[in-house]
C-alpha atoms as a PDB file:
ATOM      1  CA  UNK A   1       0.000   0.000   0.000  1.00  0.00           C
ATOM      2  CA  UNK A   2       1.537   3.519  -0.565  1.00  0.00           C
ATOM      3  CA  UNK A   3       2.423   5.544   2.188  1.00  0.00           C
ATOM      4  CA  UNK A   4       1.061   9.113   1.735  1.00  0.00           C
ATOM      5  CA  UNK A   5       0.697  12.442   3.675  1.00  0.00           C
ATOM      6  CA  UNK A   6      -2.501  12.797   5.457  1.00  0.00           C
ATOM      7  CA  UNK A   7      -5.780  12.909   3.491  1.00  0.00           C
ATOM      8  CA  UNK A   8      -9.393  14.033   4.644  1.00  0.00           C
ATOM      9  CA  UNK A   9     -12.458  14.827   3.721  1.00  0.00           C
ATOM     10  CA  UNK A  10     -14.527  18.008   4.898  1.00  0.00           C
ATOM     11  CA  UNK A  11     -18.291  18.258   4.415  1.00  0.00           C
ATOM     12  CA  UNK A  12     -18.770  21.924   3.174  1.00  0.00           C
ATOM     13  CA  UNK A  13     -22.559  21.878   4.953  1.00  0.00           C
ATOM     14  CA  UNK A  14     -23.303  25.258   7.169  1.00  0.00           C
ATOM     15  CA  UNK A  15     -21.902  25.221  10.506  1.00  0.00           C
ATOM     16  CA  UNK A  16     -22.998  28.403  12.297  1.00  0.00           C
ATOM     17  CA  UNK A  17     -24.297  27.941  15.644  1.00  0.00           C
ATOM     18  CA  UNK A  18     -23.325  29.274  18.944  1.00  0.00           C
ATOM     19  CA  UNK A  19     -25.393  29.713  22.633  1.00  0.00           C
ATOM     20  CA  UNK A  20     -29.173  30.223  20.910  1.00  0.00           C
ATOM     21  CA  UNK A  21     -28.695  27.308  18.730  1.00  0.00           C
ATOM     22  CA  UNK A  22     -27.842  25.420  22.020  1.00  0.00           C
ATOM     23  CA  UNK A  23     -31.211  26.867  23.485  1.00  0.00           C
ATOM     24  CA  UNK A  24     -33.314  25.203  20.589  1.00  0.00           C
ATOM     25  CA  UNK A  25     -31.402  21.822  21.542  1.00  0.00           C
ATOM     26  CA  UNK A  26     -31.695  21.714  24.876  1.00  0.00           C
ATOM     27  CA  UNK A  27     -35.273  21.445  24.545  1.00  0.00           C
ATOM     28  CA  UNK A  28     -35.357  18.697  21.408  1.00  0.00           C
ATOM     29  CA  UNK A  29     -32.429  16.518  22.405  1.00  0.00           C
ATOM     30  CA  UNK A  30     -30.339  15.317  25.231  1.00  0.00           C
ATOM     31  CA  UNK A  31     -27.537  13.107  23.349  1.00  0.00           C
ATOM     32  CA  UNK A  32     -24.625  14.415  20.666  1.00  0.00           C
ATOM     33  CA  UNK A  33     -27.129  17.136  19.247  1.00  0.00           C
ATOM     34  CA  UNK A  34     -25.586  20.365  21.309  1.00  0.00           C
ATOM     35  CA  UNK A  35     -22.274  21.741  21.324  1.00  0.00           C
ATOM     36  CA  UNK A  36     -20.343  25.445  21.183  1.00  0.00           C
ATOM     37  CA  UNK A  37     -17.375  25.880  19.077  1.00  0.00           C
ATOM     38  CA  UNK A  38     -15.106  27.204  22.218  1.00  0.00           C
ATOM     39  CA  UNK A  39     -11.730  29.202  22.162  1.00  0.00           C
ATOM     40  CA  UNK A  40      -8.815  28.080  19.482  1.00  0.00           C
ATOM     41  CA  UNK A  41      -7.047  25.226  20.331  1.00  0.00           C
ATOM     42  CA  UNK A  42      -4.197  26.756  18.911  1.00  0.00           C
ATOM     43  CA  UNK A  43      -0.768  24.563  17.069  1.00  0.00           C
ATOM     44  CA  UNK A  44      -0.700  20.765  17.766  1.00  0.00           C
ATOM     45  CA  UNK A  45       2.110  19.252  19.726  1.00  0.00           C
ATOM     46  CA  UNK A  46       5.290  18.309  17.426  1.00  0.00           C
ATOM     47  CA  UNK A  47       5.427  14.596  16.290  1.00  0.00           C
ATOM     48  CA  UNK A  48       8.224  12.628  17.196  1.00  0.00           C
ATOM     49  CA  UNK A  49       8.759   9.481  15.161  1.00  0.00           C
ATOM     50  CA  UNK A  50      10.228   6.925  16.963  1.00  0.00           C
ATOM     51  CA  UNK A  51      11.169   2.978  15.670  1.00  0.00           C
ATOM     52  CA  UNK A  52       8.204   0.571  15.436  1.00  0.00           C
ATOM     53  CA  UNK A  53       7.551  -1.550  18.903  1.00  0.00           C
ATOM     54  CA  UNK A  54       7.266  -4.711  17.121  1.00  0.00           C
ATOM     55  CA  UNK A  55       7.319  -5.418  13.743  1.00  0.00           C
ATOM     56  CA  UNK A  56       6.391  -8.935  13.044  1.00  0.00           C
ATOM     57  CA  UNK A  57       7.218  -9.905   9.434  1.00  0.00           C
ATOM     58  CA  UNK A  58       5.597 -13.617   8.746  1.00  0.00           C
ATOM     59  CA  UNK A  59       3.293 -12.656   5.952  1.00  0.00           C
ATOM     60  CA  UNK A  60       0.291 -12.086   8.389  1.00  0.00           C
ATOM     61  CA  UNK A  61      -1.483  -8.638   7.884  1.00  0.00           C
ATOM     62  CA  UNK A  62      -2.624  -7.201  11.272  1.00  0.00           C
ATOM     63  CA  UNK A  63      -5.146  -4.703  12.148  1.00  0.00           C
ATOM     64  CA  UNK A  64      -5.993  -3.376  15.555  1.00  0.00           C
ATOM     65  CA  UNK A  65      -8.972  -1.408  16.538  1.00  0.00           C
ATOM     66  CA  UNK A  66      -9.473   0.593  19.694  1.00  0.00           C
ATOM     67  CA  UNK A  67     -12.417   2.972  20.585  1.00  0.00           C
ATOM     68  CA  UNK A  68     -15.776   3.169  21.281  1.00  0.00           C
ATOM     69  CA  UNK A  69     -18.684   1.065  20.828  1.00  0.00           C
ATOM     70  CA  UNK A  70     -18.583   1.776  16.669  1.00  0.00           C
ATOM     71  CA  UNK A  71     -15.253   0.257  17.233  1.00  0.00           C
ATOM     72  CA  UNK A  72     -16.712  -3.047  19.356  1.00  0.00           C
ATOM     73  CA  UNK A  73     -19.653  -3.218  16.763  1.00  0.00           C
ATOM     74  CA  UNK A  74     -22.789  -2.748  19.014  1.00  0.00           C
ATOM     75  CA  UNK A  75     -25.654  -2.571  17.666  1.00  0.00           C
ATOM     76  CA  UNK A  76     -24.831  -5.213  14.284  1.00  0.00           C
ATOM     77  CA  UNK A  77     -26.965  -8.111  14.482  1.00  0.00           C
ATOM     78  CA  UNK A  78     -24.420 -10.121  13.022  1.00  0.00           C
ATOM     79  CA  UNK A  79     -21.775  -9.440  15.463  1.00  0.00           C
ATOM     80  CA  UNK A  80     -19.634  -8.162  12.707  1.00  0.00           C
ATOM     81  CA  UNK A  81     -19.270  -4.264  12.853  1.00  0.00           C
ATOM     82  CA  UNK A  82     -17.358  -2.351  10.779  1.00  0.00           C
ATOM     83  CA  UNK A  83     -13.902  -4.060  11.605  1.00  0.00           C
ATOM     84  CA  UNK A  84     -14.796  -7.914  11.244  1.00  0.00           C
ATOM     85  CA  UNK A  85     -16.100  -6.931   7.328  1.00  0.00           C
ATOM     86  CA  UNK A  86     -12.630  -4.808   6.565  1.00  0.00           C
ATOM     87  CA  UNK A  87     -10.511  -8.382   8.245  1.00  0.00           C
ATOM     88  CA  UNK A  88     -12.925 -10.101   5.695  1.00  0.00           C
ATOM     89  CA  UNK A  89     -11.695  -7.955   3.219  1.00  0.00           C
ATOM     90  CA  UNK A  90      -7.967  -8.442   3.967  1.00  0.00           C
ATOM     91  CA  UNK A  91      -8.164 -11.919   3.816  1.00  0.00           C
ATOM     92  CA  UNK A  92      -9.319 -12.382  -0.119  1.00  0.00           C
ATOM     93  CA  UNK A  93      -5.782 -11.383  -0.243  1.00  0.00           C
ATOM     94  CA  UNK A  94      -3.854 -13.779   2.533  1.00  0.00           C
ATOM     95  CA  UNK A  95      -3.039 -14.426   5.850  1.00  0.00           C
ATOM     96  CA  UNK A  96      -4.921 -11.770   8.100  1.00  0.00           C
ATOM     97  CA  UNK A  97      -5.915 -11.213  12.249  1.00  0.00           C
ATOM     98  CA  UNK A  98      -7.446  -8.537  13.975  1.00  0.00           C
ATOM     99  CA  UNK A  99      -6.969  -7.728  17.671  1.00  0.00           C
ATOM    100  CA  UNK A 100     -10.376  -5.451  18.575  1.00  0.00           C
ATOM    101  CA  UNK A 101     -10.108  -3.413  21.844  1.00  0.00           C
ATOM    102  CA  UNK A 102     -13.541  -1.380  21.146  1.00  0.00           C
ATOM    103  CA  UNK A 103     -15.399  -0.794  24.089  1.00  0.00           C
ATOM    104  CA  UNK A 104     -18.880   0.562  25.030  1.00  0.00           C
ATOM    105  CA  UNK A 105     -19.070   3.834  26.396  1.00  0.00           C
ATOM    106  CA  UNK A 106     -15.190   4.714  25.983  1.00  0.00           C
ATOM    107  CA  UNK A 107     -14.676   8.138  25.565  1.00  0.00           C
ATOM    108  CA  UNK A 108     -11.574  10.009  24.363  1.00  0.00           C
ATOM    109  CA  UNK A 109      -9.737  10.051  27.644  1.00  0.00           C
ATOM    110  CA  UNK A 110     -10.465   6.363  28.279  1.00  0.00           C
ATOM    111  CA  UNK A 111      -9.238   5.318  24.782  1.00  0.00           C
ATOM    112  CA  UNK A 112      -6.360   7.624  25.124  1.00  0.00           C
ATOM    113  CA  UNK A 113      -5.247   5.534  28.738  1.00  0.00           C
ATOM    114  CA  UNK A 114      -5.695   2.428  26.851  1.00  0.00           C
ATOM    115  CA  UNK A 115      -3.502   3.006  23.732  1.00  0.00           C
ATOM    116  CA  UNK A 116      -0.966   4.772  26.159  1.00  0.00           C
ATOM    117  CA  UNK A 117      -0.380   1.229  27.440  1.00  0.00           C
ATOM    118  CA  UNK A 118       3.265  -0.594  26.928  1.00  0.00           C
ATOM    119  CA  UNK A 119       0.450  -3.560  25.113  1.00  0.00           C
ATOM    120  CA  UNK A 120      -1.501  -1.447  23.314  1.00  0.00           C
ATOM    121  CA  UNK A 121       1.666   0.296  22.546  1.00  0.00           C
ATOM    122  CA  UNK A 122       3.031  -3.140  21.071  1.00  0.00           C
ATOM    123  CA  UNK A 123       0.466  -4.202  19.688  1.00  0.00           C
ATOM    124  CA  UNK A 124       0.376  -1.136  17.531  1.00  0.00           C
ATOM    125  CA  UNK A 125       3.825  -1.275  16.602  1.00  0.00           C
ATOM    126  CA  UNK A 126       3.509  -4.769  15.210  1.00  0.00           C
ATOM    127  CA  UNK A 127      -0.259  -3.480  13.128  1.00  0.00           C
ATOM    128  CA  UNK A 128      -0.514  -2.754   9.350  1.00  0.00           C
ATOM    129  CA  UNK A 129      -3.849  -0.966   9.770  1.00  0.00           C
ATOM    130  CA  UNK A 130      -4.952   0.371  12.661  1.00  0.00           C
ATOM    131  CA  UNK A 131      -8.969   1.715  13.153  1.00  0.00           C
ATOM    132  CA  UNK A 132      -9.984   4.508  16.048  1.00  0.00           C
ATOM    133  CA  UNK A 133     -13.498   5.113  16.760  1.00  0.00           C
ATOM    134  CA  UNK A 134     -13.631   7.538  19.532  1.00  0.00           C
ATOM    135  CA  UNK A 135     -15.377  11.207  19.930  1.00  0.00           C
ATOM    136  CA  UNK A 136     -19.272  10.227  19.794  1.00  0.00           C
ATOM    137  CA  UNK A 137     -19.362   9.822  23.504  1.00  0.00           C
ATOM    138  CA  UNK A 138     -17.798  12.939  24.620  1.00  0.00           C
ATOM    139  CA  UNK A 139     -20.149  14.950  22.807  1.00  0.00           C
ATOM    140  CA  UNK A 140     -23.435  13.191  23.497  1.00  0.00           C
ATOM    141  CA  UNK A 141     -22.467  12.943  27.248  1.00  0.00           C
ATOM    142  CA  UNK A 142     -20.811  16.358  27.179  1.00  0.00           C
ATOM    143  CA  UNK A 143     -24.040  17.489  26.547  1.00  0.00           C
ATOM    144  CA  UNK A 144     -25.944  15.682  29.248  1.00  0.00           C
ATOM    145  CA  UNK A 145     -23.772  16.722  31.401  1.00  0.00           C
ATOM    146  CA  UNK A 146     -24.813  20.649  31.417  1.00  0.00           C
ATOM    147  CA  UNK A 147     -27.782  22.071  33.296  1.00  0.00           C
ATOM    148  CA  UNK A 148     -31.026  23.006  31.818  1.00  0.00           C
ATOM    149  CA  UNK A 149     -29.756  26.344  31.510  1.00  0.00           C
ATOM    150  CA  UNK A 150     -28.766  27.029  27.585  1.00  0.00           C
ATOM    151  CA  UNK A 151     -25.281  28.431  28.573  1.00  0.00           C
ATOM    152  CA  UNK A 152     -24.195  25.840  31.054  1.00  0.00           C
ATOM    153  CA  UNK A 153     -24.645  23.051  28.303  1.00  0.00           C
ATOM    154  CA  UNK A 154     -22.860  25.167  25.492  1.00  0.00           C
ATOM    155  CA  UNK A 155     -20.402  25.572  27.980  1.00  0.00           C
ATOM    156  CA  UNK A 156     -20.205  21.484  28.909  1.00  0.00           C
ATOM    157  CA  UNK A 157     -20.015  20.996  25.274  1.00  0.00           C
ATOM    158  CA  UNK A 158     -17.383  23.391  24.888  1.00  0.00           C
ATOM    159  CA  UNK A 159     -15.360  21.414  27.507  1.00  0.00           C
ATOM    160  CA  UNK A 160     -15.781  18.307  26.245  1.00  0.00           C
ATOM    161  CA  UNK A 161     -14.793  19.583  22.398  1.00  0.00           C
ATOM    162  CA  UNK A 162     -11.384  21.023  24.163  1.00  0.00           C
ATOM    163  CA  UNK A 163     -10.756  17.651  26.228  1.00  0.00           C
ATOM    164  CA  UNK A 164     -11.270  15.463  23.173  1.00  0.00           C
ATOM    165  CA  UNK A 165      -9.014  17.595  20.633  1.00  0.00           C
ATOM    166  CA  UNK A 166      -6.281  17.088  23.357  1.00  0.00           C
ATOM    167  CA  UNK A 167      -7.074  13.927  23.882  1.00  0.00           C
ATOM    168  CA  UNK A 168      -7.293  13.194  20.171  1.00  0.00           C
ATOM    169  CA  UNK A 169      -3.376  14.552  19.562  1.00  0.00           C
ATOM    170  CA  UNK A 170      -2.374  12.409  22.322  1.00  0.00           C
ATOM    171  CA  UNK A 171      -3.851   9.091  20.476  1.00  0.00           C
ATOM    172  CA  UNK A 172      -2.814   9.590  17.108  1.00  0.00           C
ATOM    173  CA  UNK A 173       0.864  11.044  18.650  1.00  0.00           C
ATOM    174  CA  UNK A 174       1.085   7.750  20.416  1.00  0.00           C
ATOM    175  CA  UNK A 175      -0.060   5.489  18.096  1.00  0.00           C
ATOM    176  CA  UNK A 176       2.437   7.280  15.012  1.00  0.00           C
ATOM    177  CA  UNK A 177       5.204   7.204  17.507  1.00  0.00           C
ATOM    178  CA  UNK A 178       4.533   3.158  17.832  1.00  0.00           C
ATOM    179  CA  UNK A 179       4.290   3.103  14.397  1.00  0.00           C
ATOM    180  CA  UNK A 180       5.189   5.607  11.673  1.00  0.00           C
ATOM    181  CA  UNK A 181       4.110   3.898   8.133  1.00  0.00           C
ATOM    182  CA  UNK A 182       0.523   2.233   9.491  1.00  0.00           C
ATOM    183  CA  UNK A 183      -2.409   3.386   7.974  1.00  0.00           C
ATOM    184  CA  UNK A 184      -4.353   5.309  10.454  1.00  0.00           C
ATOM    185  CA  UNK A 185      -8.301   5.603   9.986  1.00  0.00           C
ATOM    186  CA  UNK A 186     -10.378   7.466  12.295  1.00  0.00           C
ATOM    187  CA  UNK A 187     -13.996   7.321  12.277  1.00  0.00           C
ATOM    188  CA  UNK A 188     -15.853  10.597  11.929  1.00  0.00           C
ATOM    189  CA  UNK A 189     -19.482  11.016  13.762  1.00  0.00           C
ATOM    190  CA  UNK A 190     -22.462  10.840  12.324  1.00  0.00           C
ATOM    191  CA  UNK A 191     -25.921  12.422  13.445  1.00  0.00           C
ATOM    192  CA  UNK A 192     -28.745   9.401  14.414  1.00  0.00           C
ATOM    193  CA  UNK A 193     -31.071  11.856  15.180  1.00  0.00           C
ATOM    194  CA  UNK A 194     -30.705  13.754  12.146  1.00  0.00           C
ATOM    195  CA  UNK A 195     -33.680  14.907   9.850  1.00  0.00           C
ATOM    196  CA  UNK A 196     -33.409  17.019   7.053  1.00  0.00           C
ATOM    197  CA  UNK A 197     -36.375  18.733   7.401  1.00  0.00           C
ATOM    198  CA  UNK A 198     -35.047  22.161   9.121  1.00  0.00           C
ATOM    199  CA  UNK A 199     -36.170  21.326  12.429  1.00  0.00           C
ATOM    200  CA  UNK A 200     -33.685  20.736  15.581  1.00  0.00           C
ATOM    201  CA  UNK A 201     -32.571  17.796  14.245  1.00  0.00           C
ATOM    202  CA  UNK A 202     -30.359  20.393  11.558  1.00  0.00           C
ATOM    203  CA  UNK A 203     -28.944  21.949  14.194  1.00  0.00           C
ATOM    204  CA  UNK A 204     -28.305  19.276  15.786  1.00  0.00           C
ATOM    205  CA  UNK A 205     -26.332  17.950  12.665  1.00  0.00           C
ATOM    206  CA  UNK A 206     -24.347  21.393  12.710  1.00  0.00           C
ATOM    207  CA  UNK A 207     -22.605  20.408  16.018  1.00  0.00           C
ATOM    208  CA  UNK A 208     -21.968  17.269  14.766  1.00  0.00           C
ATOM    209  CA  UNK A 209     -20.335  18.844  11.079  1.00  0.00           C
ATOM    210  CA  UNK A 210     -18.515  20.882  13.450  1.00  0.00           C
ATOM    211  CA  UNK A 211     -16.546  18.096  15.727  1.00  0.00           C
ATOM    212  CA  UNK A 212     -16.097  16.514  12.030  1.00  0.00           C
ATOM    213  CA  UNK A 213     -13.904  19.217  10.677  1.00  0.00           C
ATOM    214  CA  UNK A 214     -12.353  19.447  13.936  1.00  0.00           C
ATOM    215  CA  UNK A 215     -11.527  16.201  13.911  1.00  0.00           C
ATOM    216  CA  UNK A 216     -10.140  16.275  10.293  1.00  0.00           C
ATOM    217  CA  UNK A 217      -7.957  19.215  11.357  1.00  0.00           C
ATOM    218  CA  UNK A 218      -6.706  17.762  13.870  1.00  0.00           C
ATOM    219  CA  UNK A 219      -5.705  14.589  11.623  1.00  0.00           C
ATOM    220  CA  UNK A 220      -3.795  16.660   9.036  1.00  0.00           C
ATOM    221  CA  UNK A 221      -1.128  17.506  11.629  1.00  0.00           C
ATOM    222  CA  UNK A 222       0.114  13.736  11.426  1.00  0.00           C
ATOM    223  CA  UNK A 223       1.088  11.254   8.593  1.00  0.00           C
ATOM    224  CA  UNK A 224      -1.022   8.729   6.758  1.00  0.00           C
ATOM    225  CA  UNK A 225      -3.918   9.612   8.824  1.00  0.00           C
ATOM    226  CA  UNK A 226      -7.202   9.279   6.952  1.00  0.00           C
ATOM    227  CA  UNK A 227     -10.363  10.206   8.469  1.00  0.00           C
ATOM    228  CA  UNK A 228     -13.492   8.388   7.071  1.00  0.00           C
ATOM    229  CA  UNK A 229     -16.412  10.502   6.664  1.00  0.00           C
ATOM    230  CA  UNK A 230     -19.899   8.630   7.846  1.00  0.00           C
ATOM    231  CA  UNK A 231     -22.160  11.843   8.061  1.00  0.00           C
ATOM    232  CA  UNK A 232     -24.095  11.282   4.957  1.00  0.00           C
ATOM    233  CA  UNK A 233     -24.102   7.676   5.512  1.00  0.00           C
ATOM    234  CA  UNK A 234     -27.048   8.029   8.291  1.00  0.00           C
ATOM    235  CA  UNK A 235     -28.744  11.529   7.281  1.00  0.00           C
ATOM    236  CA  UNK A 236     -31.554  10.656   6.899  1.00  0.00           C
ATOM    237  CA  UNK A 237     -31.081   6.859   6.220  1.00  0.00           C
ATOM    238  CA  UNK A 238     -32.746   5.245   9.537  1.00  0.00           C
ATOM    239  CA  UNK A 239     -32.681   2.078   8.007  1.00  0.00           C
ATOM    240  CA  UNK A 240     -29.205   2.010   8.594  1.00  0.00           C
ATOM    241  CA  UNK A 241     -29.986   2.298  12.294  1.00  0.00           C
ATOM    242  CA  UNK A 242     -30.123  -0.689  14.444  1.00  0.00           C
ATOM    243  CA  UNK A 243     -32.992  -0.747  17.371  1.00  0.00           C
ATOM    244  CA  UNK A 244     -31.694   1.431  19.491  1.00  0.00           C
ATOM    245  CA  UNK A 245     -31.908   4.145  16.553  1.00  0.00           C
ATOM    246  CA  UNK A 246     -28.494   5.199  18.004  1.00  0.00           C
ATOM    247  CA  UNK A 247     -25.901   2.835  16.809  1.00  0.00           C
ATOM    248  CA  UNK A 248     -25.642   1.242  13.156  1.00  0.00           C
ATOM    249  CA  UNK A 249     -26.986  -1.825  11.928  1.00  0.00           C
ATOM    250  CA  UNK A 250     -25.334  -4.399   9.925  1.00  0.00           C
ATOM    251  CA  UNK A 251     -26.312  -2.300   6.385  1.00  0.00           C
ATOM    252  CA  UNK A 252     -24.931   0.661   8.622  1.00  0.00           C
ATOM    253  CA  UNK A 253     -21.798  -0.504   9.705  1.00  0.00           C
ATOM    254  CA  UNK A 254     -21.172  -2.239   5.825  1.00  0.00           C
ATOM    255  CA  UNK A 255     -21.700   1.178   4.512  1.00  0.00           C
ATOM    256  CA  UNK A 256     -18.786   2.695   6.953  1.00  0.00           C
ATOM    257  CA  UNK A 257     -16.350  -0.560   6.042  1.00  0.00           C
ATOM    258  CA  UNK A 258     -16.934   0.314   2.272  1.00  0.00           C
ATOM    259  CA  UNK A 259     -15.792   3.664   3.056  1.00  0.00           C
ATOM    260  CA  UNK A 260     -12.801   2.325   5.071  1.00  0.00           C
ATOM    261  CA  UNK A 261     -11.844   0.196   2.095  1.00  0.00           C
ATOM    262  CA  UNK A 262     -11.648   2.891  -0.046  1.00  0.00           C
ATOM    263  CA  UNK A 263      -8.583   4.205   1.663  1.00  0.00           C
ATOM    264  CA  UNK A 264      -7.229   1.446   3.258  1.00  0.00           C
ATOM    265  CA  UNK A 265      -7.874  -1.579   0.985  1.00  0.00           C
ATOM    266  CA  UNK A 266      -6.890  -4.121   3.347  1.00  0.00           C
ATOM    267  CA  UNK A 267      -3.222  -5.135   2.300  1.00  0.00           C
END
C-alpha cells in the first residue's frame, strides 16, 4: 500500500451555531445534538517518530482497533461491525488477524489511557492498519452533562470539544510514535437523530459537522492519517440504524467498512 501524507475529507454543509442554537437543543435533544465551538485550540504538539515496537514480518497482515462502541460493533446483528467486514476484506488477499479493543461507552480520555499502554503500545507497533473510533461519547455525554440552563450546556459541550481535541493529539501522537508507516483511519461522527427537514434535528447535525472538521484538522497535523467521513451515511437513512436508533446496523456498519476500504484496501 503507498504511504502518503494525510488525506481528509470536509463536508462543506453550514456550521454556524453558537449559545441560541444550544437553546433550541436543549429542549429537542439530550444526546450528541448540542455543542459550542469554544476558544482556538491553537498549534498541535510536534510529532516525534520513533522505531516501530514490534514489527512482526511472517506474511500475516494485522489490524488493531481501539475505541468506542462503533469500534466493538454494538448494535450489528451479526456481530460483525465495521472491523470484522474490513478483516474479511484483507483476507481475499492472505493471511490476516485482527486484535479489537472497542469498548462501550469509551470516551476520548479512556481510549487515550488504553492506547498509552506498553500492550496497546506493542500491539500497535507490530499493526498494518490500525482503526480509532472515539469522539461520539464525549459529545453526546458532554451534553448531558450541562444544566437546563442554555449556557451551562454550550459551555459542557465546549469542555468536552477542548478535552477530546487534546485527547485526540495524544492518540494519534502515540499510536504514530509506535508506528510511523501504518495506515491510520479514524472514524468521523455521524448524526442518528438527524432529519433534514429544518427542524432541531439540523442543528443538531451542525454540532456534529462541526466536531467533524475538527476532527479532520486535527488529523492533518500527522502522517497517513485518513479520516473516514460517515455523516451522509445516516442523514436521513434510519434504516441504517439498528434498534436502538443510536448505533448502526449491519447495512450501517457495511456502509462505513466500504468507506474504510476505499482508503485502506486491506493489504
Amino acid at each position: 500500500m503507498a504511504r502518503g501524507s494525510s488525506r481528509f475529507w470536509l463536508w462543506t454543509a453550514p456550521l454556524v451555531i453558537g449559545t441560541c442554537a444550544a437553546a433550541v437543543l436543549v429542549s429537542g435533544f439530550v444526546l450528541a445534538l448540542r455543542g459550542s465551538l469554544g476558544e482556538p485550540l491553537g498549534d498541535p504538539p510536534p510529532l516525534q517518530q520513533r522505531t516501530r515496537l514490534v514489527a512482526p514480518r511472517d506474511g500475516t497482515y494485522r489490524i488493531l482497533v481501539v475505541g468506542d462502541s462503533l469500534a466493538k460493533g454494538t448494535g450489528d446483528e451479526s456481530g460483525k461491525g465495521f472491523a470484522v467486514d474490513v478483516l474479511d476484506a484483507a483476507k481475499k488477499r492472505g493471511a490476516a488477524e485482527m486484535t479489537n479493543l472497542g469498548v462501550n461507552g469509551m470516551e476520548s480520555p479512556e481510549v487515550r489511557a488504553l492506547v498509552e499502554t506498553g500492550n496497546v503500545r506493542a500491539l500497535a507497533g507490530g499493526a498494518d492498519l490500525i482503526l480509532v473510533s472515539a469522539g461520539g461519547n464525549d459529545l453526546s455525554h458532554g451534553a448531558t452533562r450541562g444544566s437546563a440552563s442554555p449556557s451551562d450546556v454550550a459551555g459542557a459541550v465546549a469542555d468536552a470539544r477542548g478535552r477530546y481535541v487534546e485527547n485526540l493529539r495524544a492518540i494519534l501522537t502515540t499510536l504514530r510514535e509506535a508506528n510511523p508507516p501504518a495506515p491510520i483511519v479514524v472514524i468521523g461522527l455521524y448524526d442518528p437523530f438527524g432529519g433534514g427537514d429544518g427542524g432541531p434535528g439540523r442543528l443538531g447535525s451542525s454540532v456534529i459537522l462541526q466536531w467533524n472538521t475538527l476532527l479532520s484538522e486535527t488529523a492533518l497535523a500527522y502522517p497517513n492519517v485518513f479520516v473516514v467521513p460517515t455523516f451522509d451515511l445516516f442523514q436521513g437513512r434510519p434504516d441504517r440504524l439498528a434498534a436502538d436508533r443510536y448505533h448502526p446496523n449491519r447495512a450501517g456498519y457495511a456502509e462505513i467498512a466500504r468507506r474504510i476500504l476505499q482508503v485502506a484496501p486491506g493489504r
